[in-house]
PDB file of N, CA and C in Angstrom:
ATOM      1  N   UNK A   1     138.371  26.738 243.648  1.00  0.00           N
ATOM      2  CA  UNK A   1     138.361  25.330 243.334  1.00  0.00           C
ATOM      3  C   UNK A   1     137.064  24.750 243.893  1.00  0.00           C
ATOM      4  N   UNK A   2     136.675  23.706 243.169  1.00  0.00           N
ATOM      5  CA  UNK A   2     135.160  22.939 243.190  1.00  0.00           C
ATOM      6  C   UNK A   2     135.453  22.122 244.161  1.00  0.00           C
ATOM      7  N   UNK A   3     135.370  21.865 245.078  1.00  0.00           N
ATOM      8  CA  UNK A   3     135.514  20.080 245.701  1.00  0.00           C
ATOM      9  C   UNK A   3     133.831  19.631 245.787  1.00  0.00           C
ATOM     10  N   UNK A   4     133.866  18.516 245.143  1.00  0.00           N
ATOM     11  CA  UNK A   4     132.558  17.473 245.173  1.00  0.00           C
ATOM     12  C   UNK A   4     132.648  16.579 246.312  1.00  0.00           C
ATOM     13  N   UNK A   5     131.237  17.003 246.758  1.00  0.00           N
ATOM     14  CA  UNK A   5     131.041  15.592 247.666  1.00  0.00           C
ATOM     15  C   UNK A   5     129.649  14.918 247.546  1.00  0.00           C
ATOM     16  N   UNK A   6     129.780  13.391 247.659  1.00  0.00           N
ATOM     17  CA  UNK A   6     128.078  12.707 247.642  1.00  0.00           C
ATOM     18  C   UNK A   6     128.395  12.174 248.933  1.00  0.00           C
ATOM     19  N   UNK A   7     126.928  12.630 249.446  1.00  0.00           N
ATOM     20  CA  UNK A   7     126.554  12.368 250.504  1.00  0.00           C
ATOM     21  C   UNK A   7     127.454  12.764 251.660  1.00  0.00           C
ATOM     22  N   UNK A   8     127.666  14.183 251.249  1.00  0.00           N
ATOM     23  CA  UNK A   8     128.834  14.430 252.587  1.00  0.00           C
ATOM     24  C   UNK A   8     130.057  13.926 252.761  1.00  0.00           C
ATOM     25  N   UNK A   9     130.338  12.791 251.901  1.00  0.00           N
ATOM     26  CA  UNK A   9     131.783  12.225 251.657  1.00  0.00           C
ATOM     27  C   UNK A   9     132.301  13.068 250.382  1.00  0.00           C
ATOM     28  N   UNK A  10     134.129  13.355 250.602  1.00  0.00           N
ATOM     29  CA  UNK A  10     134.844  13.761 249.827  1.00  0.00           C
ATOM     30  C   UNK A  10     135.084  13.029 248.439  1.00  0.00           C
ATOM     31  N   UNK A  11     135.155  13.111 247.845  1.00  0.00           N
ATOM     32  CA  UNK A  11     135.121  12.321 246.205  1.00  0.00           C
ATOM     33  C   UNK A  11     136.391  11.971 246.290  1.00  0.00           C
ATOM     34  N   UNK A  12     136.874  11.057 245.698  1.00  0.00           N
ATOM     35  CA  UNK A  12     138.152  10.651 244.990  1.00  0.00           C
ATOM     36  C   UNK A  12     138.828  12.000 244.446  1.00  0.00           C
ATOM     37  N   UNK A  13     138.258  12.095 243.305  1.00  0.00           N
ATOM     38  CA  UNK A  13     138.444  13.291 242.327  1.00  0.00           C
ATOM     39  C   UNK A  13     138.731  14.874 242.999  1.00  0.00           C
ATOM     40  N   UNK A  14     138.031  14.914 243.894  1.00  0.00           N
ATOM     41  CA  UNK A  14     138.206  16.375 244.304  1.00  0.00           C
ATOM     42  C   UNK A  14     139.313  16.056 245.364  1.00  0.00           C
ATOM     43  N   UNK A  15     139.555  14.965 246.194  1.00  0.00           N
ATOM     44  CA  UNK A  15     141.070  15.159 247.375  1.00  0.00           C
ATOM     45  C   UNK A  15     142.024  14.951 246.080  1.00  0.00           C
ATOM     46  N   UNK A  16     142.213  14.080 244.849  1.00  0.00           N
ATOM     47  CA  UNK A  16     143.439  13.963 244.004  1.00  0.00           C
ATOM     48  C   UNK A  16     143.514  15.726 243.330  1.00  0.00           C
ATOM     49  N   UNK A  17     142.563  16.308 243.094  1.00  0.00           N
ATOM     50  CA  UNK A  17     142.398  17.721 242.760  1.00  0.00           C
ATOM     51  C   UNK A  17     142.989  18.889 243.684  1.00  0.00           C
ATOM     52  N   UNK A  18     142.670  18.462 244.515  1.00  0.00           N
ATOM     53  CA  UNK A  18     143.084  19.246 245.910  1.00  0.00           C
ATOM     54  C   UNK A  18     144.839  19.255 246.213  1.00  0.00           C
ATOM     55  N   UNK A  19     145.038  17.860 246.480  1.00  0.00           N
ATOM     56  CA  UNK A  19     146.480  17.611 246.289  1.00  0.00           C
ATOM     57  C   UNK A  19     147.312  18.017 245.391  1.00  0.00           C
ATOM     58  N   UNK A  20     146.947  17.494 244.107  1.00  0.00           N
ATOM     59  CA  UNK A  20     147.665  18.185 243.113  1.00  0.00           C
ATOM     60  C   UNK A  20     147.789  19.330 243.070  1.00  0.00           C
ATOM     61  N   UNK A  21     146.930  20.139 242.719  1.00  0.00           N
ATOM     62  CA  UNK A  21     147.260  21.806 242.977  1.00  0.00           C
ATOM     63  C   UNK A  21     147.971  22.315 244.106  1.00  0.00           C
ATOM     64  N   UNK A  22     147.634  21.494 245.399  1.00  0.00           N
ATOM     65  CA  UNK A  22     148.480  22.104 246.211  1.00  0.00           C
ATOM     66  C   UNK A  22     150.087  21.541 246.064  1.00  0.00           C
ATOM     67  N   UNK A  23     150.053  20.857 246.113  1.00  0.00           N
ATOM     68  CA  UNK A  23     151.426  20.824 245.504  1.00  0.00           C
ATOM     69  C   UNK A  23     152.475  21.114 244.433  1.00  0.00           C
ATOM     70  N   UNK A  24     151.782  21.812 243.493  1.00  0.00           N
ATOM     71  CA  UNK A  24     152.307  22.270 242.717  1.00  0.00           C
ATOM     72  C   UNK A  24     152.494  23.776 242.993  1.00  0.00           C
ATOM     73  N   UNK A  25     151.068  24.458 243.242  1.00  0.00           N
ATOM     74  CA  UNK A  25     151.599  25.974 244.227  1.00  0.00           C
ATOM     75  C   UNK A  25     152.726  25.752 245.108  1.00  0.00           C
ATOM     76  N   UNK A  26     152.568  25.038 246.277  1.00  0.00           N
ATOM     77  CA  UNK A  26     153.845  24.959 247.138  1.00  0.00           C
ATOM     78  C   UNK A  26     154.782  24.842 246.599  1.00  0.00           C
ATOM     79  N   UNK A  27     155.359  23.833 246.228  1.00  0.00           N
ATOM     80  CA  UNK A  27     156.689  23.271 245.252  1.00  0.00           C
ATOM     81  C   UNK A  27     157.072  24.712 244.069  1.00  0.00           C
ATOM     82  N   UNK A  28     156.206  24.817 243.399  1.00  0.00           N
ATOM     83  CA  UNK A  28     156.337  25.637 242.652  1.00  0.00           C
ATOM     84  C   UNK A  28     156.571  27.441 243.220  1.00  0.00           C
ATOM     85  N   UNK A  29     156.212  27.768 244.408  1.00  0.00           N
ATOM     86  CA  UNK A  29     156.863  29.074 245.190  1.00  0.00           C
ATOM     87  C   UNK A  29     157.676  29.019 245.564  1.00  0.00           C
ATOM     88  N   UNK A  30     158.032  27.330 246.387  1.00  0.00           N
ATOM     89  CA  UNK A  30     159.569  27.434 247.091  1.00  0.00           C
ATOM     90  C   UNK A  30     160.157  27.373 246.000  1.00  0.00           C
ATOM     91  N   UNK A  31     160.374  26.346 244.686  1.00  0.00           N
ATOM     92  CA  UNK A  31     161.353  26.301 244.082  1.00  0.00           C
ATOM     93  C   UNK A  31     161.575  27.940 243.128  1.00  0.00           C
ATOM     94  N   UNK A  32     160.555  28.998 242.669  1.00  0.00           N
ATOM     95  CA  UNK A  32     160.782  29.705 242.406  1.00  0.00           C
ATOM     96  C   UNK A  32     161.406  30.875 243.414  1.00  0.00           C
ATOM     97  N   UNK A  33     161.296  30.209 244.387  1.00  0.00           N
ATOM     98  CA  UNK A  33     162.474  31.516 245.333  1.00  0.00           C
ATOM     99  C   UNK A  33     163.449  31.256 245.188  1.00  0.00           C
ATOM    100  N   UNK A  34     164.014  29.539 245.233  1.00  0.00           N
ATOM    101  CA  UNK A  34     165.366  29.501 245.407  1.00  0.00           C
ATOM    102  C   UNK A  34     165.970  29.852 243.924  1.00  0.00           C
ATOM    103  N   UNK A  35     164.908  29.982 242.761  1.00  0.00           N
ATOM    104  CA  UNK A  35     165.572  30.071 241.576  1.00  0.00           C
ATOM    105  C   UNK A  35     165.701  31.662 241.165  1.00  0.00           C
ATOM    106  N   UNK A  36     165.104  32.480 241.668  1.00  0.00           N
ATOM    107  CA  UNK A  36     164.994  34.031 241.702  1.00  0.00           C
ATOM    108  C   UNK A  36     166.339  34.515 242.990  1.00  0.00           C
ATOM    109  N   UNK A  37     166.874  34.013 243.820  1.00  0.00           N
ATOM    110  CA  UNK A  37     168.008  33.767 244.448  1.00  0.00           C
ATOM    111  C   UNK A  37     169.185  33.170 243.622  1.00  0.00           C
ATOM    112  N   UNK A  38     169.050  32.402 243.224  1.00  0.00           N
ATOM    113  CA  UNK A  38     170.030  31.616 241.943  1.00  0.00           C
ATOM    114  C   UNK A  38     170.394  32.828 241.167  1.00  0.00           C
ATOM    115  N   UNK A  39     169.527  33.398 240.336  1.00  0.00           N
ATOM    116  CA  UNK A  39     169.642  34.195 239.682  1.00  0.00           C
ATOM    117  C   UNK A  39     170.367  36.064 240.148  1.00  0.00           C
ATOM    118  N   UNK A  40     169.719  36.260 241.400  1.00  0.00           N
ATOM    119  CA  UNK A  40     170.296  37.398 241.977  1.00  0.00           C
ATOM    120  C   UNK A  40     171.539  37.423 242.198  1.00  0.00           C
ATOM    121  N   UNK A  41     172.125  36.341 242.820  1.00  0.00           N
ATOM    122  CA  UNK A  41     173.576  35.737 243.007  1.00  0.00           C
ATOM    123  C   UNK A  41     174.348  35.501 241.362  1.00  0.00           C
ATOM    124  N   UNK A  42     173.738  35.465 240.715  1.00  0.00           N
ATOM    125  CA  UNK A  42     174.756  34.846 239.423  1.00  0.00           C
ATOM    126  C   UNK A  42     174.677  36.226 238.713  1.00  0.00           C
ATOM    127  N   UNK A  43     173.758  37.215 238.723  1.00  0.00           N
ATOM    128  CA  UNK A  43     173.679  38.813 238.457  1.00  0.00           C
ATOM    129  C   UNK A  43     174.741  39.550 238.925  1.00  0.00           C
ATOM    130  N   UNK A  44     174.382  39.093 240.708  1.00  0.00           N
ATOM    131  CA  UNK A  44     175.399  40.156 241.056  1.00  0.00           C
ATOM    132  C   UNK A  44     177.301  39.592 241.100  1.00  0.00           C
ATOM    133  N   UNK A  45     177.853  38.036 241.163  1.00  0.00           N
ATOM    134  CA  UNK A  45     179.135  37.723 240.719  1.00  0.00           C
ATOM    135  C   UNK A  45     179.272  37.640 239.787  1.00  0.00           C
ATOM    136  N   UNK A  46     178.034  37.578 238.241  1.00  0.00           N
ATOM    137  CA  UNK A  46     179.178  37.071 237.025  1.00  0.00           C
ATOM    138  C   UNK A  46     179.833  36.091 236.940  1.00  0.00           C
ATOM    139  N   UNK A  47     179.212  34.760 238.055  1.00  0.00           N
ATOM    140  CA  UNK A  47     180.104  33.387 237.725  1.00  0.00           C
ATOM    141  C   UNK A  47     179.220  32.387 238.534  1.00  0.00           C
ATOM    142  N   UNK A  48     179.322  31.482 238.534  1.00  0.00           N
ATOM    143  CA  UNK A  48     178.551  30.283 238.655  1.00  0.00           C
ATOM    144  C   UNK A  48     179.550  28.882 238.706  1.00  0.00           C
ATOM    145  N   UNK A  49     179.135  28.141 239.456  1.00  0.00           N
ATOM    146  CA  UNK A  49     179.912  26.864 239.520  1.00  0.00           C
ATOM    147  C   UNK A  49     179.033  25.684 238.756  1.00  0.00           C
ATOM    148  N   UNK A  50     179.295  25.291 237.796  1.00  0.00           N
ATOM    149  CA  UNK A  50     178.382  24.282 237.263  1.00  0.00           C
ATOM    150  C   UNK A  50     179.488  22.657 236.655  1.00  0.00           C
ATOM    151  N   UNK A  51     178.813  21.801 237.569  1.00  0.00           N
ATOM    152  CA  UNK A  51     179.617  20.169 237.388  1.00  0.00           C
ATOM    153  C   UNK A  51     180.964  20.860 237.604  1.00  0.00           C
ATOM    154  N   UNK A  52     181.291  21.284 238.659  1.00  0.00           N
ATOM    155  CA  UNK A  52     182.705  21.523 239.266  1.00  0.00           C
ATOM    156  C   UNK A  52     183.525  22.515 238.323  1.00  0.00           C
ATOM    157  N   UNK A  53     182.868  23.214 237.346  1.00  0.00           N
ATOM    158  CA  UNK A  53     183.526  24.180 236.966  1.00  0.00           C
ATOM    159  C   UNK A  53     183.337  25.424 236.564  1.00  0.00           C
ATOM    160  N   UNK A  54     184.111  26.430 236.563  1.00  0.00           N
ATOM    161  CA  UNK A  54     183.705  27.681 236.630  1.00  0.00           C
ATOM    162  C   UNK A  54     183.109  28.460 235.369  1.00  0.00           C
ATOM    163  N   UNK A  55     181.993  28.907 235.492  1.00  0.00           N
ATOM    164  CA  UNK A  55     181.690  29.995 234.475  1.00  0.00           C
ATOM    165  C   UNK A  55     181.667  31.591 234.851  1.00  0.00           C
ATOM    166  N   UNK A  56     182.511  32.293 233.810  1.00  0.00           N
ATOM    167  CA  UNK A  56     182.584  33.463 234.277  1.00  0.00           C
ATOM    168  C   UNK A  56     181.890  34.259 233.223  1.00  0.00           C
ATOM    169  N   UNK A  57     181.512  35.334 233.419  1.00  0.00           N
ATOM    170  CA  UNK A  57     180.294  36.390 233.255  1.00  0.00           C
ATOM    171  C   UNK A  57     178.947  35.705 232.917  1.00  0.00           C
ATOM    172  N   UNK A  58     177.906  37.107 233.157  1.00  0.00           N
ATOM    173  CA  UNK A  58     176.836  37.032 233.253  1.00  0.00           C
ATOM    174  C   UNK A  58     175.985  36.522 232.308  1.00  0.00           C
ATOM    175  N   UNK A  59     176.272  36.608 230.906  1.00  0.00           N
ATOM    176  CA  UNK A  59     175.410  36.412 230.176  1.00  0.00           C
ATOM    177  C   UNK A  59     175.742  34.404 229.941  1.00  0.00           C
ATOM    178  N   UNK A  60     177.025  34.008 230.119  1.00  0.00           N
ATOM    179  CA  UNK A  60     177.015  32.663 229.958  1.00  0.00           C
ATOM    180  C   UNK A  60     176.721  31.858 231.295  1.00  0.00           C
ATOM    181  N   UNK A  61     176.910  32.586 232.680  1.00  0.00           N
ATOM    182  CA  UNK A  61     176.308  32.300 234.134  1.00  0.00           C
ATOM    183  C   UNK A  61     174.734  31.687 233.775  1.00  0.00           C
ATOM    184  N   UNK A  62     173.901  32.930 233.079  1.00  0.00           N
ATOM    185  CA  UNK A  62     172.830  32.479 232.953  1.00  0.00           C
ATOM    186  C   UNK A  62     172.416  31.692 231.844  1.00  0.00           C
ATOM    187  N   UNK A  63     173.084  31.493 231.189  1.00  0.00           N
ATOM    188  CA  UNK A  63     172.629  30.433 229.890  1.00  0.00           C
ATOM    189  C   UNK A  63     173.081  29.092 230.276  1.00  0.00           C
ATOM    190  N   UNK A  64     173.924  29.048 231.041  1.00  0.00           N
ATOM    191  CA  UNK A  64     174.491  27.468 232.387  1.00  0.00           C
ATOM    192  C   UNK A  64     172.853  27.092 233.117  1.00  0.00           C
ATOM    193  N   UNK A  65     172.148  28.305 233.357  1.00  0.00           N
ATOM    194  CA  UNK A  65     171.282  28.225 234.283  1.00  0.00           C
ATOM    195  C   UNK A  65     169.934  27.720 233.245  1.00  0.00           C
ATOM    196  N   UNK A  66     169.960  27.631 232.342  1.00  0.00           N
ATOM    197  CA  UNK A  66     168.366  27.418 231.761  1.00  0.00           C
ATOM    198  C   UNK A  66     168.522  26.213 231.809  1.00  0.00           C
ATOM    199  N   UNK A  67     168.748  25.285 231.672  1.00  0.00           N
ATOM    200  CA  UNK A  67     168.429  23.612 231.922  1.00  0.00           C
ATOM    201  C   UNK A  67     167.411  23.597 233.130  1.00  0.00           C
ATOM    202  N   UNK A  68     167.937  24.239 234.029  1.00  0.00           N
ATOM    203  CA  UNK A  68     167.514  24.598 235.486  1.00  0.00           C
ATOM    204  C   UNK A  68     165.690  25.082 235.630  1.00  0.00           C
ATOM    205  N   UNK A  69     165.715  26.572 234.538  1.00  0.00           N
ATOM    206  CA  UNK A  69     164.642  26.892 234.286  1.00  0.00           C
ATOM    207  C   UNK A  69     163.770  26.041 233.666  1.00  0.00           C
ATOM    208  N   UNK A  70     164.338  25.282 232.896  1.00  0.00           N
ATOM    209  CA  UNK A  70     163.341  24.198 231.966  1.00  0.00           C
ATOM    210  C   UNK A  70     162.618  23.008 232.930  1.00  0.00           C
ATOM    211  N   UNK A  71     163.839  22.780 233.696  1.00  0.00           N
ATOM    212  CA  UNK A  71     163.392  21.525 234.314  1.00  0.00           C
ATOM    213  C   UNK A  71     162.633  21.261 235.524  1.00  0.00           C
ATOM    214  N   UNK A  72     162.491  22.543 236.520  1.00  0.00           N
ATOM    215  CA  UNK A  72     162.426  22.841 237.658  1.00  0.00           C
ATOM    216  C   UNK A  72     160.556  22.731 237.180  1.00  0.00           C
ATOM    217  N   UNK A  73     159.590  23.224 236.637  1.00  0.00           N
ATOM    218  CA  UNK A  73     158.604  23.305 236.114  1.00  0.00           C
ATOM    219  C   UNK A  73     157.997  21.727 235.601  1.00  0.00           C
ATOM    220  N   UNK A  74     158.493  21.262 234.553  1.00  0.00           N
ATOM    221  CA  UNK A  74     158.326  20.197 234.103  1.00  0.00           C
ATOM    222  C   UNK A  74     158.485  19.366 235.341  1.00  0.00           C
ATOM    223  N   UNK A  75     159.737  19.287 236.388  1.00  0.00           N
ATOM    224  CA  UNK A  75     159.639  18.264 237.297  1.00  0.00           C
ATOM    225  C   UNK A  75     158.659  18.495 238.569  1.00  0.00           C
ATOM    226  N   UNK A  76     158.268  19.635 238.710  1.00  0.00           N
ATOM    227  CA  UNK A  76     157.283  20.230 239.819  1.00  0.00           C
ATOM    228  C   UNK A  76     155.792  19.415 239.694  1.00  0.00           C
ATOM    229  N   UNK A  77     155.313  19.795 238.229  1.00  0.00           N
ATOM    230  CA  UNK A  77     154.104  18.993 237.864  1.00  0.00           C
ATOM    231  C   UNK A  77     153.947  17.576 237.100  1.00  0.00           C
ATOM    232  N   UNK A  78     155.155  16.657 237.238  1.00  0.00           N
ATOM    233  CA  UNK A  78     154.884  15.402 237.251  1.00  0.00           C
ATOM    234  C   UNK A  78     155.002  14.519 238.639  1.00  0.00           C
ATOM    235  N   UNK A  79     155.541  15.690 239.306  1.00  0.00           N
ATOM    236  CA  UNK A  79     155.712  14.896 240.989  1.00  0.00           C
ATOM    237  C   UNK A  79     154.381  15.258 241.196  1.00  0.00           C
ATOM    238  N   UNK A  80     153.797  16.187 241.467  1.00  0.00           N
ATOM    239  CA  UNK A  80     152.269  16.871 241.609  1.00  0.00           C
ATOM    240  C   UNK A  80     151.514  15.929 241.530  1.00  0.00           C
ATOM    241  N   UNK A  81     151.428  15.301 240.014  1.00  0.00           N
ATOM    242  CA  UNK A  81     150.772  14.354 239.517  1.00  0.00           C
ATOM    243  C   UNK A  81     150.646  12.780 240.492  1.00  0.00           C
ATOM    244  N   UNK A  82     152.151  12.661 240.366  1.00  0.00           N
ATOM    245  CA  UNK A  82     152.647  11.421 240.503  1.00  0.00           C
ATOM    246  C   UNK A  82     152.431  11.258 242.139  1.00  0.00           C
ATOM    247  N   UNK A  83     152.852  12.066 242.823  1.00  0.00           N
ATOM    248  CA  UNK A  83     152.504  12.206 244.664  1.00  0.00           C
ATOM    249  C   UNK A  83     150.882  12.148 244.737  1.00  0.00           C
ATOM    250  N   UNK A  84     150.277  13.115 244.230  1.00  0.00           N
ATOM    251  CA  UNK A  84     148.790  13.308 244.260  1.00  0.00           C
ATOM    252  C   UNK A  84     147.841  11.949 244.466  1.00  0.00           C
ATOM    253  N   UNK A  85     148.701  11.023 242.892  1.00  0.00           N
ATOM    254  CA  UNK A  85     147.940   9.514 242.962  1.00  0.00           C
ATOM    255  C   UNK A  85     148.157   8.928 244.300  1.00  0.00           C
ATOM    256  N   UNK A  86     149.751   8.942 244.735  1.00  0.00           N
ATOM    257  CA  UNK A  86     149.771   7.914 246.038  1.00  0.00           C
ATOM    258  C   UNK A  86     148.839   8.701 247.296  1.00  0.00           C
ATOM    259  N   UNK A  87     148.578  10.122 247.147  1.00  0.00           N
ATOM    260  CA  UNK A  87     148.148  10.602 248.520  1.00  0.00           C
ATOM    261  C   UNK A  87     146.511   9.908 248.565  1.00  0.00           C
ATOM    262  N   UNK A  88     145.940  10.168 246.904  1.00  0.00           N
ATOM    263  CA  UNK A  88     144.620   9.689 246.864  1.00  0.00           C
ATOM    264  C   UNK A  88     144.442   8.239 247.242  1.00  0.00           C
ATOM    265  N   UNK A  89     145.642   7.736 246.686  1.00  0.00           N
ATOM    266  CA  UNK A  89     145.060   6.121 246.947  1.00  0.00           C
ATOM    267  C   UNK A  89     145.548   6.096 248.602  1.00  0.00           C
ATOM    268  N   UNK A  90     146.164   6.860 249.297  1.00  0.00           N
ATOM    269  CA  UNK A  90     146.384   6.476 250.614  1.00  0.00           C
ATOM    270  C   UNK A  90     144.805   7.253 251.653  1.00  0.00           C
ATOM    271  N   UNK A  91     143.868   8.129 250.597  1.00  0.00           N
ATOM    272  CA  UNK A  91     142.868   8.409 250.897  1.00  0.00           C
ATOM    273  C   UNK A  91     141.831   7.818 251.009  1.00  0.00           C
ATOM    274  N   UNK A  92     142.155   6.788 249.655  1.00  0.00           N
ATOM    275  CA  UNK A  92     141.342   5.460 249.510  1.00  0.00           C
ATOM    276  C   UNK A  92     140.871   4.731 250.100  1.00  0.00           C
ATOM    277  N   UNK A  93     143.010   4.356 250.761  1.00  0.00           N
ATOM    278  CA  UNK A  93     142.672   2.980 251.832  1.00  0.00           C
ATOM    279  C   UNK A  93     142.401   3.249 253.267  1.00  0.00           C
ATOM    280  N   UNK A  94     142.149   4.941 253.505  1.00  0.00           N
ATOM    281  CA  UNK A  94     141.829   5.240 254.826  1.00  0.00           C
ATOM    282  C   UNK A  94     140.381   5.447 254.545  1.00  0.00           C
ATOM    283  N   UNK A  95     139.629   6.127 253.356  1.00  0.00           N
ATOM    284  CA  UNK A  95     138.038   5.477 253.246  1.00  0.00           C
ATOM    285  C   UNK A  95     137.384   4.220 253.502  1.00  0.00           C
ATOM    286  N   UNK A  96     138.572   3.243 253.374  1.00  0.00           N
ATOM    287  CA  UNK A  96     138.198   1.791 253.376  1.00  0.00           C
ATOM    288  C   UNK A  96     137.288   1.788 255.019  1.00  0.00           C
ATOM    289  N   UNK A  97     138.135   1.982 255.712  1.00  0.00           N
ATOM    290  CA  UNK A  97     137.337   1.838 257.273  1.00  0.00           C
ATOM    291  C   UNK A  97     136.546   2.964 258.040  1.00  0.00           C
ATOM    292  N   UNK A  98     136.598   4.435 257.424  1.00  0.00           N
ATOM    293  CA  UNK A  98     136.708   5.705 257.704  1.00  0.00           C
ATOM    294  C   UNK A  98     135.870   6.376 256.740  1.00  0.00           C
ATOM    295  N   UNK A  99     134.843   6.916 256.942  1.00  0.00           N
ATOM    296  CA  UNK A  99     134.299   8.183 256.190  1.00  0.00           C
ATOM    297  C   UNK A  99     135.312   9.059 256.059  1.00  0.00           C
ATOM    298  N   UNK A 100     135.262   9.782 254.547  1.00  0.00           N
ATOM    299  CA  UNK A 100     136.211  11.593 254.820  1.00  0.00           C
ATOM    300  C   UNK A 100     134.770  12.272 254.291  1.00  0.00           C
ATOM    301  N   UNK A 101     134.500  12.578 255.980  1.00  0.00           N
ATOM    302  CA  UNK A 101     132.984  13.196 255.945  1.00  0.00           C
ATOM    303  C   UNK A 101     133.340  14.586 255.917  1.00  0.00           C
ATOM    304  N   UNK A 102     132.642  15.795 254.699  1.00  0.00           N
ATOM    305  CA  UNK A 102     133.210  17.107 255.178  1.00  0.00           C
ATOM    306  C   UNK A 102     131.812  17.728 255.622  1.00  0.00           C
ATOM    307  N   UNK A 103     132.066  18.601 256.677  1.00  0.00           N
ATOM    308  CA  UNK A 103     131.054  19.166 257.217  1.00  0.00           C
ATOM    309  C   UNK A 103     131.212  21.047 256.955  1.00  0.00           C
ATOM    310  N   UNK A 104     129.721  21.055 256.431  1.00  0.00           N
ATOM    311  CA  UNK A 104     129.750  22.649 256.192  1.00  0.00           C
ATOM    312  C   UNK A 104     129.677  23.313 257.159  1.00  0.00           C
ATOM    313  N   UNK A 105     130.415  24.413 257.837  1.00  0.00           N
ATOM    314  CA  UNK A 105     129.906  25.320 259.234  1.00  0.00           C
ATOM    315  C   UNK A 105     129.987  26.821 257.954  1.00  0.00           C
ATOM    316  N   UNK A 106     128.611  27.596 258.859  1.00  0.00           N
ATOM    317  CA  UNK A 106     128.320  28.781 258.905  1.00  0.00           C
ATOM    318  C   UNK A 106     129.504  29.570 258.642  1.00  0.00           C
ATOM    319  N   UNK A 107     129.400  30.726 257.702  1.00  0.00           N
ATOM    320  CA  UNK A 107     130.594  31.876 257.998  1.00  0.00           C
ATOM    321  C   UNK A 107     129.823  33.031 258.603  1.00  0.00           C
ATOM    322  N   UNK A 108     128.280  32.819 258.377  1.00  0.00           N
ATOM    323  CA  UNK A 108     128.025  34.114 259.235  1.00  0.00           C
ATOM    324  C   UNK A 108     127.146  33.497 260.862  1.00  0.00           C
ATOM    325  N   UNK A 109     127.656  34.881 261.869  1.00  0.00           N
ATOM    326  CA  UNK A 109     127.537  34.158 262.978  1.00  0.00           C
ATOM    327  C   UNK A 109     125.651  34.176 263.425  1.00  0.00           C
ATOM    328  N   UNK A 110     125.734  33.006 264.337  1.00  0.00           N
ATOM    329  CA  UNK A 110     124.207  33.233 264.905  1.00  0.00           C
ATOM    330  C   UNK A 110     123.970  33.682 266.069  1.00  0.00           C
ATOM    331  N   UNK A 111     123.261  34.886 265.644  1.00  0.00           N
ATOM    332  CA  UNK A 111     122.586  35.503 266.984  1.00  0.00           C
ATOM    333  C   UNK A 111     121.556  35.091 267.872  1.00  0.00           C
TER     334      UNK A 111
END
């Protein structure tokens, strides 16, 4: 990933860039564990509890479960979106009084 800066200050664009992606990786690993768990569990009983009632075997366990798959994605990257704006504009109003000065250090050492 690119992050832009003028004059040593962080851009708008690159912390809302920054945010977003990271939040969508994060969000998007945890929620795919708990949904790869969802799934191991509904593999190995053959039943599922969905709106207080029971589904039994596997192949209708998991067809209960795709709403789940659909939505978990779609809702990951409009929060992404939607969080990202408030983090930037809360980046904003801490630029207001505050440089977000980034400073380059060396990766190789000096002898």
């Amino acid at each position: 990933m690119k992050l832009r800066t003028v004059d040593g200050n962080l851009t708008l664009g690159s912390a809302y860039k920054l945010f977003v992606w990271s939040w969508i990786l994060s969000w998007g690993f945890f929620m795919g564990a708990i949904l790869v768990l969802l799934v191991l569990v509904t593999l190995m009983t053959g039943q599922m509890t969905v709106n207080g009632e029971i589904v039994e075997g596997r192949g209708a366990a998991l067809a209960a479960m795709a709403p789940v798959v659909v939505a978990f994605p779609i809702i990951i990257v409009l929060h992404a979106f939607m969080f990202g704006g408030l983090l930037t504009f809360g980046a904003w109003l801490y630029r207001l009084r505050r440089p977000l000065t980034v400073v380059s250090e060396s990766s190789s050492p000096s002898a």
